[in-house]
C-alpha atoms as a PDB file:
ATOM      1  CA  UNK A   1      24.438 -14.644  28.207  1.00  0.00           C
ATOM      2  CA  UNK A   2      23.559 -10.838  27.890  1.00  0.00           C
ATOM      3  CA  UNK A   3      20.113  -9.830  27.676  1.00  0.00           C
ATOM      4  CA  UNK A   4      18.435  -7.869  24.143  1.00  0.00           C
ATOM      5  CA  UNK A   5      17.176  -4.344  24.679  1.00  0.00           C
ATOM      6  CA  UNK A   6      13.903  -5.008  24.207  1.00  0.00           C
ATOM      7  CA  UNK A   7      13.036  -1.586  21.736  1.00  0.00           C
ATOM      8  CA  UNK A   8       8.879  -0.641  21.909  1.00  0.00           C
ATOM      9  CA  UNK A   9       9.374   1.976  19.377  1.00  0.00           C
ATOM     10  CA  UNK A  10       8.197   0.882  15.643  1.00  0.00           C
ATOM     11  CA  UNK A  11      10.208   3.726  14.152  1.00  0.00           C
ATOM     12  CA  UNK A  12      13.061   2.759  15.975  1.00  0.00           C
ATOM     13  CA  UNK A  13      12.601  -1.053  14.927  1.00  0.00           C
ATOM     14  CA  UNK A  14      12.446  -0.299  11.706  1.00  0.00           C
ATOM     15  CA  UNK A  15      15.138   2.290  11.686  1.00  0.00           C
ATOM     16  CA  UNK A  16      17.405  -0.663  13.277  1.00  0.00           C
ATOM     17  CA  UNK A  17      16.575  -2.937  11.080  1.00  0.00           C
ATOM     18  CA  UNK A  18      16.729  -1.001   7.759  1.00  0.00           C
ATOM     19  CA  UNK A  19      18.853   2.109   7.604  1.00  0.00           C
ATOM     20  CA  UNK A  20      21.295   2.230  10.125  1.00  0.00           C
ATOM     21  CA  UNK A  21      24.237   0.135   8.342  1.00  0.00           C
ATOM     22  CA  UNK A  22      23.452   1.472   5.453  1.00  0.00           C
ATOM     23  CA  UNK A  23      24.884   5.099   4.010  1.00  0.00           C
ATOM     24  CA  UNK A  24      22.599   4.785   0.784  1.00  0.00           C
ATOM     25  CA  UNK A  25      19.443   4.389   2.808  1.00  0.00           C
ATOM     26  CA  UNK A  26      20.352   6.962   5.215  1.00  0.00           C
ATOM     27  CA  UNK A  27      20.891   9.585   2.362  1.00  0.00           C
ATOM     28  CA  UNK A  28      17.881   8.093   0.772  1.00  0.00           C
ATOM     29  CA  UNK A  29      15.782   8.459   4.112  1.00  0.00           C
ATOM     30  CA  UNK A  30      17.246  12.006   4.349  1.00  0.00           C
ATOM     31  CA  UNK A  31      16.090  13.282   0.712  1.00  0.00           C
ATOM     32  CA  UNK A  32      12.622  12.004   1.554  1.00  0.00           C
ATOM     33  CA  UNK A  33      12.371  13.923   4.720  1.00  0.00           C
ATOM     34  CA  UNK A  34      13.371  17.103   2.777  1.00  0.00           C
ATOM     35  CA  UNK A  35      11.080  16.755   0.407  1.00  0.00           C
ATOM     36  CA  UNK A  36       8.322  16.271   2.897  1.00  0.00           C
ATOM     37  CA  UNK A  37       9.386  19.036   4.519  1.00  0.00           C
ATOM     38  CA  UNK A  38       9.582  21.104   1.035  1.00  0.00           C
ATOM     39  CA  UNK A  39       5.939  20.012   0.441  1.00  0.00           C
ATOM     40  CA  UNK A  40       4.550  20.765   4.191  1.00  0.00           C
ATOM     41  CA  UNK A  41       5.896  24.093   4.547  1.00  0.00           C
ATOM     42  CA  UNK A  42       4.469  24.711   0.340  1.00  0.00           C
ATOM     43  CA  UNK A  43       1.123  23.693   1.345  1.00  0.00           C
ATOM     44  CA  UNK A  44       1.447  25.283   4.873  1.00  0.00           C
ATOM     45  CA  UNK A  45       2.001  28.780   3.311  1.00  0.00           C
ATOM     46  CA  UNK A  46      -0.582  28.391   0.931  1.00  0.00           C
ATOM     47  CA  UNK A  47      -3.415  27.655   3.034  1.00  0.00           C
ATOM     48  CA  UNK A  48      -2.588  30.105   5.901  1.00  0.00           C
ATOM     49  CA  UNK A  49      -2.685  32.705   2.401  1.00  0.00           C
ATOM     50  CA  UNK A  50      -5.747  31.443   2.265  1.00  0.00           C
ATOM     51  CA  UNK A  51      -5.550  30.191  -1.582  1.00  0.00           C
ATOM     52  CA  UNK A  52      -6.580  27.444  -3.789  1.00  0.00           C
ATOM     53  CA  UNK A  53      -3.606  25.367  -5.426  1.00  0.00           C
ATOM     54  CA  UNK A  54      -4.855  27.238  -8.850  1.00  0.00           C
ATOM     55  CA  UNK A  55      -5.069  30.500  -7.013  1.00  0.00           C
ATOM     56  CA  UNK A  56      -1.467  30.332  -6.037  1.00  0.00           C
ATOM     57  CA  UNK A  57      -0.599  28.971  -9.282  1.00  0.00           C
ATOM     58  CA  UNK A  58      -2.312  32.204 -10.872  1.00  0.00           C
ATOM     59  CA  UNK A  59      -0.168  34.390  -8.695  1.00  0.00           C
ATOM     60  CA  UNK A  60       3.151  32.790  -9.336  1.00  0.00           C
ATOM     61  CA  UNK A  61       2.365  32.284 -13.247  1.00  0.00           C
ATOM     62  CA  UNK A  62       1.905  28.164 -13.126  1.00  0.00           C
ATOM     63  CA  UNK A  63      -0.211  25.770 -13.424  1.00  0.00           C
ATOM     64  CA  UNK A  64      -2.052  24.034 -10.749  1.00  0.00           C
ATOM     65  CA  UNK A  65      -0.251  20.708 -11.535  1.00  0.00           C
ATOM     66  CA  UNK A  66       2.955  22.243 -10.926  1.00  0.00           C
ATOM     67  CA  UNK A  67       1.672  23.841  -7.240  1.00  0.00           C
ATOM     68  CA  UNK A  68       0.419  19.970  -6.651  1.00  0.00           C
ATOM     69  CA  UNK A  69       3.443  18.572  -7.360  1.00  0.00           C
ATOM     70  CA  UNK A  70       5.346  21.116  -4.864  1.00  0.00           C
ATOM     71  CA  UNK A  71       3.024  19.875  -2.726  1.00  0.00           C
ATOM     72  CA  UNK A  72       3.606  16.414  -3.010  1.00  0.00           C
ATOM     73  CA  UNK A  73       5.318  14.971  -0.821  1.00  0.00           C
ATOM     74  CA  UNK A  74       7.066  12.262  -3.534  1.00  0.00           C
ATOM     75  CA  UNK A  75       7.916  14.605  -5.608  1.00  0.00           C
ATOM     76  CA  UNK A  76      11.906  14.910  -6.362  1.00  0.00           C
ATOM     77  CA  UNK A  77      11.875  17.911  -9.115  1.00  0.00           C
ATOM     78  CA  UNK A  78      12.312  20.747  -6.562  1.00  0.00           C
ATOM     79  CA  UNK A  79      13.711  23.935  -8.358  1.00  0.00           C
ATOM     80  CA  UNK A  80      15.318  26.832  -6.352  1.00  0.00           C
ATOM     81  CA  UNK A  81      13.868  29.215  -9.327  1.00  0.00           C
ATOM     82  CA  UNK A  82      10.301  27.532  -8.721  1.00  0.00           C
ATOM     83  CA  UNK A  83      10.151  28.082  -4.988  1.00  0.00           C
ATOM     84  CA  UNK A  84      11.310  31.447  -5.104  1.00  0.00           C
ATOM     85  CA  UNK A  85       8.813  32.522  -7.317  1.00  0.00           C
ATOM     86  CA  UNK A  86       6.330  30.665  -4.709  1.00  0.00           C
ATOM     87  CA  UNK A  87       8.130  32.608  -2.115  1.00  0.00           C
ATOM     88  CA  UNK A  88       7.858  35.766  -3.134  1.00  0.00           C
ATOM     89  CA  UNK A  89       4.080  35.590  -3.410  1.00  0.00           C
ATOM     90  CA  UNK A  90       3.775  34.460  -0.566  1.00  0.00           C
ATOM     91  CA  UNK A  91       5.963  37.220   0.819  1.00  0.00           C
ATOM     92  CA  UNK A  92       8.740  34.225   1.969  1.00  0.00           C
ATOM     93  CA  UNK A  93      12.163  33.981   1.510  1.00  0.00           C
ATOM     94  CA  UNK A  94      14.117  30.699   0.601  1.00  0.00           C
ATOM     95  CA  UNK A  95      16.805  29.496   1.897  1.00  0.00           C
ATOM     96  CA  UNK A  96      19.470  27.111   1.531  1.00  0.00           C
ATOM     97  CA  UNK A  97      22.801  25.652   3.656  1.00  0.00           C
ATOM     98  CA  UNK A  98      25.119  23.195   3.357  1.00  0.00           C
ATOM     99  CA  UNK A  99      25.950  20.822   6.568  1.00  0.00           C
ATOM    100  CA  UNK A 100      27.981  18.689   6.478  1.00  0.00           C
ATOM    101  CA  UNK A 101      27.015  15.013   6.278  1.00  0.00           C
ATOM    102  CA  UNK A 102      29.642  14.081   8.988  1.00  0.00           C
ATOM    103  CA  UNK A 103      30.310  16.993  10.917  1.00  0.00           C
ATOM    104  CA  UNK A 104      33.851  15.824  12.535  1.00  0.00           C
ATOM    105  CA  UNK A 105      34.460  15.365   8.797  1.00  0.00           C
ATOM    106  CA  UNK A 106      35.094  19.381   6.994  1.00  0.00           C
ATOM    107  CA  UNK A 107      37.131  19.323   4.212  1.00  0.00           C
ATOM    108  CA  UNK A 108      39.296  22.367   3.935  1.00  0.00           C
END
């Protein structure tokens, strides 16, 4: 009878257990993490600007809401003209690639 690898890792428990069979929750688990990272690197730039969420929002021509909701780390409403105007005051560039999901997988 073979032995279980016992696995002390929680992440990796729950990883096991919930996402890897399953495409949809590994996409899903994918869009969260880039939106967390959207939101840290938002906030990030901000405070090292040393500016209030309605101070940025002043700069950029917003609201405050809409800087809190970059900042947000649920929220799914991201737009590329948005963060470029948040880029530019904060003398940042954005940028964007595409990688492939599978990378032995390139359509051509």
């Amino acid at each position: 009878m073979k032995k279980r690898e016992r696995i002390a890792d929680a992440a990796k428990i729950l990883h096991q257990r919930y996402i890897k069979d399953s495409k949809k929750r590994r996409e899903s688990l994918q869009r969260e993490r880039e939106n967390v990272g959207i939101a840290e690197q938002v906030y990030h730039l901000r405070t090292q600007a040393k500016l209030s969420q309605k101070g940025l929002a002043d700069l950029v021509g917003t609201t405050q809401s809409a800087i809190s909701r970059l900042e947000d780390a649920d929220y799914n409403g991201h737009s590329l003209t948005m963060l470029r105007r948040v880029a530019a005051v904060l003398n940042q560039q954005v940028q964007v690639r595409f990688v492939p999901n599978d990378p032995r997988y390139v359509r051509t």
